[in-house]
Protein backbone atom coordinates (compact mmCIF):
# COMPACT_ATOMS: atom_id res chain seq x y z
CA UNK A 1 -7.90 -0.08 -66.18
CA UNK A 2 -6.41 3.06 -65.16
CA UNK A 3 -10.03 4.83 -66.55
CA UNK A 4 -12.11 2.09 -64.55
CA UNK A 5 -10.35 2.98 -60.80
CA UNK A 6 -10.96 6.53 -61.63
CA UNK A 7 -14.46 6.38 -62.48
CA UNK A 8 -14.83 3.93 -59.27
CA UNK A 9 -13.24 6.22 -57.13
CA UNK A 10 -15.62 9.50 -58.33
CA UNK A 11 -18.68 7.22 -57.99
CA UNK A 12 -17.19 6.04 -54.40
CA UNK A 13 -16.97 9.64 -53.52
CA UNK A 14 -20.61 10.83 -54.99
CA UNK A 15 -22.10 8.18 -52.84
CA UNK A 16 -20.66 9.20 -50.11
CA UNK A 17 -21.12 12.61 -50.58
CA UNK A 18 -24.92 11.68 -51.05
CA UNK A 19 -24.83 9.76 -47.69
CA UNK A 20 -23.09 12.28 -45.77
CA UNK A 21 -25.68 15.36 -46.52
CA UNK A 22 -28.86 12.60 -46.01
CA UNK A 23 -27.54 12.07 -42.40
CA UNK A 24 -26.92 16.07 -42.18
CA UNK A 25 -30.34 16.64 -43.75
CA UNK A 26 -32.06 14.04 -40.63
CA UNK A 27 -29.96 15.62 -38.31
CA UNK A 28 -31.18 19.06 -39.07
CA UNK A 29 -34.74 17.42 -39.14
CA UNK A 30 -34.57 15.93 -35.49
CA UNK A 31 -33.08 18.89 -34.41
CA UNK A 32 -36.03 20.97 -35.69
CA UNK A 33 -38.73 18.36 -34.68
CA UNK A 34 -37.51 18.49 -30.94
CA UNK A 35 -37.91 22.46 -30.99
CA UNK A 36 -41.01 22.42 -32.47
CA UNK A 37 -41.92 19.69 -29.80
CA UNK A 38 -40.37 21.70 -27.02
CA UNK A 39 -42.72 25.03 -28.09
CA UNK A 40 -45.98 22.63 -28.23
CA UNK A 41 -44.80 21.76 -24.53
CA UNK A 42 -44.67 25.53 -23.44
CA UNK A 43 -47.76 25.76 -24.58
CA UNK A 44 -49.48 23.57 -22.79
CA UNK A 45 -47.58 24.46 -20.38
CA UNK A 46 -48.94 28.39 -20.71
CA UNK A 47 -52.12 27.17 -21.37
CA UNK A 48 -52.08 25.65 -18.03
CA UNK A 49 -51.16 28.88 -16.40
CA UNK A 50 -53.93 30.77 -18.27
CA UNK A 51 -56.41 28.19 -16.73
CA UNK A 52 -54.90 28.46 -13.12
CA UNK A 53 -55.49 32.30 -13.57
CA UNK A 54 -58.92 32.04 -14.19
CA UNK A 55 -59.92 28.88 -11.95
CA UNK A 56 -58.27 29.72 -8.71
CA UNK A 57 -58.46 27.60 -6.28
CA UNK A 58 -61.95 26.88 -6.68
CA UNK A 59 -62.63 23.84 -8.49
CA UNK A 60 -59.83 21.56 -6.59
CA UNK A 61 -60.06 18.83 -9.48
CA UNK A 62 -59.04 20.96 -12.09
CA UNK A 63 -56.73 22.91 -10.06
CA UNK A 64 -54.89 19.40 -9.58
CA UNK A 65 -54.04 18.63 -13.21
CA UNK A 66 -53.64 22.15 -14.12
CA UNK A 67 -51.10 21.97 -11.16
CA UNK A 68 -49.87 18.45 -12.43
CA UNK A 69 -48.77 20.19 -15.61
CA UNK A 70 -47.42 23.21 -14.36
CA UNK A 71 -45.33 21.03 -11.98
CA UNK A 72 -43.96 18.23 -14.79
CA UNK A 73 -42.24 20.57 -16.55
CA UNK A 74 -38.62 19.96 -15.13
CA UNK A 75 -36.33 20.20 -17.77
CA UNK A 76 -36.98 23.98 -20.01
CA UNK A 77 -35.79 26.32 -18.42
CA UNK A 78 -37.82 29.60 -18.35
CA UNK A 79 -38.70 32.78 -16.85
CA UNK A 80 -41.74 34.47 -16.13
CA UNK A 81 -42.47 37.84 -16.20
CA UNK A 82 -45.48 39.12 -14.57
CA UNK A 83 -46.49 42.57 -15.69
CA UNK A 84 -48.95 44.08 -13.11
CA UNK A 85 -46.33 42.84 -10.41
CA UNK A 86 -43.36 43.68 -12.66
CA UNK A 87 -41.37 41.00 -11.28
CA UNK A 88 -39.67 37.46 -12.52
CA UNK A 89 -39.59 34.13 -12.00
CA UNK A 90 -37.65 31.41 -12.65
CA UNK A 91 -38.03 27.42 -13.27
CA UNK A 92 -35.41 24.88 -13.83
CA UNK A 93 -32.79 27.84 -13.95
CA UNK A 94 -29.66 27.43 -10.91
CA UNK A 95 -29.17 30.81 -9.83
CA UNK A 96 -26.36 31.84 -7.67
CA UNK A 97 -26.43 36.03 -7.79
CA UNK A 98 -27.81 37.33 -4.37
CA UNK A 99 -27.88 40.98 -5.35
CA UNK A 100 -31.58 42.14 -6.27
CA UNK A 101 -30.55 44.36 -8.36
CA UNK A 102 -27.98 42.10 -10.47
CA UNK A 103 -30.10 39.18 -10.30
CA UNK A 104 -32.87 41.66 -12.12
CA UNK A 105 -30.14 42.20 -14.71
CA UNK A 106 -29.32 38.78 -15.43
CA UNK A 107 -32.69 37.47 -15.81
CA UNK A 108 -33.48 40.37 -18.29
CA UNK A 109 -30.57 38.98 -20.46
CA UNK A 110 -31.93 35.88 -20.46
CA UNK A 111 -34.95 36.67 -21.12
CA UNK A 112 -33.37 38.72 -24.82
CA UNK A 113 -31.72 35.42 -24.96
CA UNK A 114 -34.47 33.45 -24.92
CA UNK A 115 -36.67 35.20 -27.13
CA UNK A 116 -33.72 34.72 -29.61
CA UNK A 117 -34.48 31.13 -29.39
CA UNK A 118 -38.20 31.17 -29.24
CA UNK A 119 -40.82 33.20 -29.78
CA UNK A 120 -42.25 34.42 -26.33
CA UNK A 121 -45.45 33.09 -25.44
CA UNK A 122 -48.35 35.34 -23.64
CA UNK A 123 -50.67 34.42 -20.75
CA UNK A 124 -53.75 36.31 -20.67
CA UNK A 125 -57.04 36.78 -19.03
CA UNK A 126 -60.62 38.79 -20.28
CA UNK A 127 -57.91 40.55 -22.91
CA UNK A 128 -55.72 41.66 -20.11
CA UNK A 129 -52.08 40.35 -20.57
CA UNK A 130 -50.82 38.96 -17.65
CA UNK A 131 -47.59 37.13 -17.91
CA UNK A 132 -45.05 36.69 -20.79
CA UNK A 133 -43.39 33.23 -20.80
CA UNK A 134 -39.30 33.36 -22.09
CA UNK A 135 -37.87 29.97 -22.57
CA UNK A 136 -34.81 28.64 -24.03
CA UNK A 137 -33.86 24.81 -25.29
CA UNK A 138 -33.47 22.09 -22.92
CA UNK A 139 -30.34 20.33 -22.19
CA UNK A 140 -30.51 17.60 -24.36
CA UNK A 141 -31.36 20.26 -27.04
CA UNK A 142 -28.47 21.85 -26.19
CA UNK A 143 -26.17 19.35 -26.73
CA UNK A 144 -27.63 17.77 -29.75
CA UNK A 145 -27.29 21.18 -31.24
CA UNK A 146 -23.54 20.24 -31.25
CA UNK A 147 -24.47 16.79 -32.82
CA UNK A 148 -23.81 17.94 -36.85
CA UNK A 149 -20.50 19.05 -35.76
CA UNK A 150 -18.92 16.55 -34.08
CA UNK A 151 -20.70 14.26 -36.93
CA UNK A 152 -19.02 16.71 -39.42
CA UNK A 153 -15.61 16.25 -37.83
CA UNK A 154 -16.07 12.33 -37.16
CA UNK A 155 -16.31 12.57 -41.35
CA UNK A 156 -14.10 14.67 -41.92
CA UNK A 157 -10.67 12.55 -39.63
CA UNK A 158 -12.52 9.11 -41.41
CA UNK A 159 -11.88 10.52 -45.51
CA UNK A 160 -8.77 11.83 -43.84
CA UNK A 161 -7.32 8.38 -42.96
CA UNK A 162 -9.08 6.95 -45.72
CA UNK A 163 -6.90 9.51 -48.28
CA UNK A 164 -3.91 8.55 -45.85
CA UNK A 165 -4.38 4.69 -46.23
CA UNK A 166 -4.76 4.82 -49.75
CA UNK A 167 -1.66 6.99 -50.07
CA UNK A 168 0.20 4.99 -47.60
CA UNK A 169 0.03 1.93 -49.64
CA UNK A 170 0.06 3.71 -53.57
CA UNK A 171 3.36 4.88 -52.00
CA UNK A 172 3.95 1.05 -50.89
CA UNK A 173 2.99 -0.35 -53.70
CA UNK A 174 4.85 2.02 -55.39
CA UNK A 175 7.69 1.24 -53.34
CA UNK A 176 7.97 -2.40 -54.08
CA UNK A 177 7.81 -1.93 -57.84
CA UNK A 178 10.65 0.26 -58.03
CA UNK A 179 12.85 -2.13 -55.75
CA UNK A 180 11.96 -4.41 -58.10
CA UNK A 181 12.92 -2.98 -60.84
CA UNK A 182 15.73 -1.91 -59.66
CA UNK A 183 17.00 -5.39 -58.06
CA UNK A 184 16.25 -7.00 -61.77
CA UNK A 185 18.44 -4.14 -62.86
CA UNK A 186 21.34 -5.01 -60.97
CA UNK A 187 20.57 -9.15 -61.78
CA UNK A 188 20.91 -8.04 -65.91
CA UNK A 189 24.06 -6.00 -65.46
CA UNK A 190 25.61 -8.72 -63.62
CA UNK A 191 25.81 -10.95 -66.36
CA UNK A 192 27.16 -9.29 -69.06
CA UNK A 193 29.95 -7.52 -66.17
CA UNK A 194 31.22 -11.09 -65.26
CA UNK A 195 31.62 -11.68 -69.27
CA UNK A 196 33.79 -8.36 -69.59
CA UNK A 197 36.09 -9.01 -66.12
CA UNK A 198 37.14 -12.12 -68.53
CA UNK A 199 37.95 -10.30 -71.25
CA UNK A 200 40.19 -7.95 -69.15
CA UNK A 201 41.95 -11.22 -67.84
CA UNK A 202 42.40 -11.95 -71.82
CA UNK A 203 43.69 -8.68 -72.63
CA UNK A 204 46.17 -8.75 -70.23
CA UNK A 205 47.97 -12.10 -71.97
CA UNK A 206 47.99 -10.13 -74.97
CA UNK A 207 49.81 -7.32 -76.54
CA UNK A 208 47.59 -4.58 -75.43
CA UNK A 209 48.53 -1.22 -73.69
CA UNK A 210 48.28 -1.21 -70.20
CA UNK A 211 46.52 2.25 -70.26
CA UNK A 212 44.01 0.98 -72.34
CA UNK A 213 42.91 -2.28 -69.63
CA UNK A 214 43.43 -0.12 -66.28
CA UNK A 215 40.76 2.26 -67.60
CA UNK A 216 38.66 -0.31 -68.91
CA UNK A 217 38.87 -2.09 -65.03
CA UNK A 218 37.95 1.28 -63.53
CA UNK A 219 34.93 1.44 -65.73
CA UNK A 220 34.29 -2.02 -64.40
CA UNK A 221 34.62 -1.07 -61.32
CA UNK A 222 32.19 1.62 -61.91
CA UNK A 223 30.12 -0.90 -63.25
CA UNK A 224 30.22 -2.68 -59.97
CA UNK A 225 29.46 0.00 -57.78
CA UNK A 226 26.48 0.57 -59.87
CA UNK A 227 25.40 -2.57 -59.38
CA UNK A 228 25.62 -2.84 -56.21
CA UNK A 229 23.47 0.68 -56.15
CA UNK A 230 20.64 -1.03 -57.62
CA UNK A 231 20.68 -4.13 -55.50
CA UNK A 232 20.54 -1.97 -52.40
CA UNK A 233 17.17 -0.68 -53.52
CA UNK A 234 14.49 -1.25 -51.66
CA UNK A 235 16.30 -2.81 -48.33
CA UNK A 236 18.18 -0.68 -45.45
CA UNK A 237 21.96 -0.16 -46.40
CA UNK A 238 24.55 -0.57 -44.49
CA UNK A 239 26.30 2.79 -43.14
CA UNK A 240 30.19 2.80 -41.81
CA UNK A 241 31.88 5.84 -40.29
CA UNK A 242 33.69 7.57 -43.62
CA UNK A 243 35.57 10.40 -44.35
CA UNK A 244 33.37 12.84 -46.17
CA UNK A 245 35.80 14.85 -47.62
CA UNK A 246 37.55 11.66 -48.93
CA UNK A 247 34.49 10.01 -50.31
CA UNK A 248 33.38 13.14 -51.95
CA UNK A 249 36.62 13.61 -53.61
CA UNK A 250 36.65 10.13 -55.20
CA UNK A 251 33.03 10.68 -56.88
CA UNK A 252 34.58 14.35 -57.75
CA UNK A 253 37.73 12.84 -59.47
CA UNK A 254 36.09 10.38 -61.71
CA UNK A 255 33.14 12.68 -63.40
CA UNK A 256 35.57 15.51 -64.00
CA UNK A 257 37.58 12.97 -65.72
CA UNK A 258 34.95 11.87 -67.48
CA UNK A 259 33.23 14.87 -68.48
CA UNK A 260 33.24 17.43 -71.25
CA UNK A 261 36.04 19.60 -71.47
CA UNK A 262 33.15 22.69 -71.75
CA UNK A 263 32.76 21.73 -67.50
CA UNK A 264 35.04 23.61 -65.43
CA UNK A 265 35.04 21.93 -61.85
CA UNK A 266 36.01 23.22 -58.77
CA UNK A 267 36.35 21.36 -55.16
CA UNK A 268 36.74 23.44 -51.90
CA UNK A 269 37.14 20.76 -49.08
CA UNK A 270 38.35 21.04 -45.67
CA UNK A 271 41.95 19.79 -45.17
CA UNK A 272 40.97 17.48 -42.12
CA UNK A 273 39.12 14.69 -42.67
CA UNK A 274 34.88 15.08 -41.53
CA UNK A 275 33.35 11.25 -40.34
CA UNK A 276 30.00 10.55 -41.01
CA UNK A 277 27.82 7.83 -41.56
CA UNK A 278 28.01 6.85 -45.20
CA UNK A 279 27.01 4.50 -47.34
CA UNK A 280 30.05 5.46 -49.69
CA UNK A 281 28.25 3.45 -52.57
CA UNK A 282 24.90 5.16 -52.45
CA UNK A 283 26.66 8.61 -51.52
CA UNK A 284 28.76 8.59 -54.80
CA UNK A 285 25.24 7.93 -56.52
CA UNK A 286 24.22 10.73 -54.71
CA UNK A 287 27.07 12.82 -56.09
CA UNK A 288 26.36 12.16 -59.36
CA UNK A 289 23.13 12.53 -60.20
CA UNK A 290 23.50 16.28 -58.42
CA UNK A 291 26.76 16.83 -61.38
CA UNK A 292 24.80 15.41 -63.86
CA UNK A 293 21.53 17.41 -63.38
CA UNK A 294 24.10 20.71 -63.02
CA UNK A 295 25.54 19.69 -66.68
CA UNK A 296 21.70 19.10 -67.56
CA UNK A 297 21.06 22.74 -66.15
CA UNK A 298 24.13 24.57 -67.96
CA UNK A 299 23.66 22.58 -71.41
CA UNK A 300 27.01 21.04 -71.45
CA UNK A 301 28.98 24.21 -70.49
CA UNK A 302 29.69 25.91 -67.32
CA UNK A 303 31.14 25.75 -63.94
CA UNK A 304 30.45 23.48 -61.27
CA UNK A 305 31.72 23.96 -57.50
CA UNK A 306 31.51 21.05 -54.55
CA UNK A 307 32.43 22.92 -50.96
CA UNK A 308 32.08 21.03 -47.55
CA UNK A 309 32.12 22.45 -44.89
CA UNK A 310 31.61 21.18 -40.84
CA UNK A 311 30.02 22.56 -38.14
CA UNK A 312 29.80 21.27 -34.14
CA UNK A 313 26.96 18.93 -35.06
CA UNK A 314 26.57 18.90 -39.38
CA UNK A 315 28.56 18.82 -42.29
CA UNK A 316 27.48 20.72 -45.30
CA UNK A 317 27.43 19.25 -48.57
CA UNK A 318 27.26 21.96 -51.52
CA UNK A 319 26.87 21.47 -55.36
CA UNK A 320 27.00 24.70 -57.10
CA UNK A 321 26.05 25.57 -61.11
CA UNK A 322 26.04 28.09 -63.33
CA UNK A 323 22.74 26.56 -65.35
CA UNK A 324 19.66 27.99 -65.95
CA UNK A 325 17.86 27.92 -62.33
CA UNK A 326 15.05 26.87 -60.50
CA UNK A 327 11.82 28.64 -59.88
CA UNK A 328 11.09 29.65 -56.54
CA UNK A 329 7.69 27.28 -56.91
CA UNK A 330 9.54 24.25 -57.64
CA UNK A 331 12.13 23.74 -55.12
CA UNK A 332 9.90 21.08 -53.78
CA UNK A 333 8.55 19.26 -56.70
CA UNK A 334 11.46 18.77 -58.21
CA UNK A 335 12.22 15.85 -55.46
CA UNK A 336 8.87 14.23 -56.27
CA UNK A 337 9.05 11.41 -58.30
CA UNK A 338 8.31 11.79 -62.21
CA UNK A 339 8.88 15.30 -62.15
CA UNK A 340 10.75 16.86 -64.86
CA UNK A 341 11.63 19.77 -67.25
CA UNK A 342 13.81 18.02 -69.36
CA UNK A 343 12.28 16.43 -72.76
CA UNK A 344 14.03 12.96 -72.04
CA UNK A 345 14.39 11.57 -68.78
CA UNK A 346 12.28 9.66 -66.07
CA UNK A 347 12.29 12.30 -63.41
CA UNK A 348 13.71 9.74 -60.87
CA UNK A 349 16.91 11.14 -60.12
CA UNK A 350 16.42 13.57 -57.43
CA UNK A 351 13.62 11.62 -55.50
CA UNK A 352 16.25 8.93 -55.62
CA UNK A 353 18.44 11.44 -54.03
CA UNK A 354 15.80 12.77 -51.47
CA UNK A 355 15.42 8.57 -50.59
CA UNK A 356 19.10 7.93 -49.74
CA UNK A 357 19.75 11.24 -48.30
CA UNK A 358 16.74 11.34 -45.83
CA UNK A 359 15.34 7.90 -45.32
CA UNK A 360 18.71 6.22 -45.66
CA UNK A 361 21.09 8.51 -44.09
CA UNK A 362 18.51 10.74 -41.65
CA UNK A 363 19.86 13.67 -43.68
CA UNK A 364 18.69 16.87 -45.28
CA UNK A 365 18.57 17.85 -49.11
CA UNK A 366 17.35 21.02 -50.50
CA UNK A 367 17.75 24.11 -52.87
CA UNK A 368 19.65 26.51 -50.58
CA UNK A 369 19.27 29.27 -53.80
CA UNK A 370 18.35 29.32 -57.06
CA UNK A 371 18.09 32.77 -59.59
CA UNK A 372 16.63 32.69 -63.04
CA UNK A 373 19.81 32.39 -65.87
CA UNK A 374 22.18 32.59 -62.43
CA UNK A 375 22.78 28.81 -61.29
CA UNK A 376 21.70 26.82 -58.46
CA UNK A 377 23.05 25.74 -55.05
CA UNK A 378 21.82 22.24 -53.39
CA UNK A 379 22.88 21.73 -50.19
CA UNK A 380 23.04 18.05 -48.23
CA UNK A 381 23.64 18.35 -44.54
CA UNK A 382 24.43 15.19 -42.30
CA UNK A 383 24.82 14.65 -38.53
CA UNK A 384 28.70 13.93 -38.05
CA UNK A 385 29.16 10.82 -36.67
CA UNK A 386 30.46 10.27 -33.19
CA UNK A 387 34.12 9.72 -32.78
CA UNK A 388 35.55 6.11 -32.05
């Protein structure tokens, strides 16, 4: 299937390709065909000067259509330059220089301009050259010249938004299946959860130790949260004014408890508490996945540090390790989903992250430094909330 839309989408875009340099290709035709029509009109139109030169005035029939034709030229603009006078003149050219000698000047750059753009045509009589006819395009050659451009262009913005469209709703569809997923995740859990809140309620009538059930319910609880992570996938969360310092604590406390002995952790907080708006659910998820990519990094042993601190507008949220880094040329994709440098794994952690961070919470997430063998340091920053 997969092959078929890729082979569809390569013959979509030869096609189009092929349709997009035929129009050039006309274009560039017309374009060419209305010079070439313009120079056969100068010539008749020198043709009829050459005959005025040698009739005169005499015959006053012929004069009249050789006039006719001199006269119905009204759009090419032109200038004639009369040798044996040594002087110019103009047709269908606005003029607004009074000076003799700069209006000389001007027409003589035309003239170089003009012969740029056609080939000067001569006027003469019994050998003698008379005149030399300059004349440049017309106005609507002028602006059609522009005509493969803005064609170009129009092109151009329409693949633009039709790459944008199609990655609007990949991402969309994209979207939906992973809210899916994720809400048929949380529905599975569910059931088996309910079964082992029971067996707690069991355990309790029996001769168990205590230690042994209140860990079990805070797994349970864990368990919960989850949950209720996975179920919020896909739809808006709610956010509350929290305590950042508290709810980072809380996700701090349970992985050191839960992790390897080999993980030194460290947690430099602020002694006052620093509101924002939290979803303390998704935020712990948050938390997490940043710990557990640092224990990832450092292969089980190392030190990790959590510091917030709080500025007049943002708090800073930073994870530090002592793992293996990130190159400089990855900082970005590692937020993209599927991306990953681990054998195992889905690469859906830290686009998760990016997702709650920055569409959910209107945050910021990024690598704030990385060196080769010499840990990382990613750094969240929220607005702080406004004070009740």
């Amino acid at each position: 299937m997969q092959n078929r839309t890729f082979h569809t989408r390569w013959l979509f875009s030869i096609i189009s390709i092929c349709i997009i340099s035929l129009i050039l290709w006309n274009t560039y035709a017309f374009f060419n065909q209305l010079k070439e029509n313009e120079r056969g009109k100068m010539q008749i139109w020198a043709a009829a000067q050459e005959e005025f030169q040698k009739v005169g005035l005499g015959d006053g029939e012929i004069n009249k259509i050789v006039l006719d034709v001199l006269q119905g030229n009204t759009t090419t603009p032109m200038i004639v330059y009369t040798h044996k006078e040594d002087s110019y003149t103009v047709r269908n050219i606005v003029e607004k220089e009074t000076d003799p000698a700069k209006l000389r000047q001007k027409r003589e750059a035309l003239t170089k301009q003009f012969a740029s753009e056609y080939k000067p045509i001569e006027v003469t009589y019994k050998d003698q050259l008379l005149q030399t006819i300059y004349y440049g395009n017309s106005p609507i050659i002028n602006k059609l010249k522009y005509y493969p451009m803005v064609l170009i262009l129009i092109i151009v913005l329409f693949f633009l938004a039709l790459y944008f469209f199609y990655q609007t709703s990949k991402s969309a569809e994209q979207n939906r299946l992973w809210a899916g997923m994720a809400k048929e995740t949380a529905h599975q859990i569910g059931t088996p959860l309910s079964s082992l809140v029971g067996w707690t309620v069991i355990l309790k009538s029996e001769a168990v130790n205590p230690e042994y059930i209140t860990e079990m319910e805070k797994d349970i609880d864990r368990l919960e949260t989850i949950t209720e992570r996975f179920s919020k996938i896909g739809s808006m969360p709610k956010l509350e004014r929290k305590d950042l310092v508290m709810e980072t604590r809380g996700s701090f406390d349970y992985l050191k408890l839960r992790s390897s002995k080999l993980i030194e952790f460290e947690l430099e907080v602020l002694d006052e508490p620093v509101f924002v708006n939290l979803n303390p659910q998704l935020y712990s998820w948050v938390i997490e996945n940043l710990v557990k990519n640092a224990i990832d990094a450092m292969k089980g042993k190392g030190k990790i540090k959590i510091t917030i601190e709080s500025g007049t507008k943002y708090a800073l949220v930073r994870v530090a390790d002592t793992g293996k880094g990130i190159p400089k040329k990855n900082y970005s994709k590692i937020f993209n989903p599927g991306f990953t440098t681990k054998k195992r794994g889905w690469g859906l952690g830290l686009s998760l992250v990016k997702r709650i961070i920055e569409e959910y919470h209107k945050g910021k997430i990024r690598v704030l430094k990385s060196t080769p063998d010499g840990g990382t340091i990613m750094e969240i920053s929220f607005r702080l909330a406004q004070s009740i």
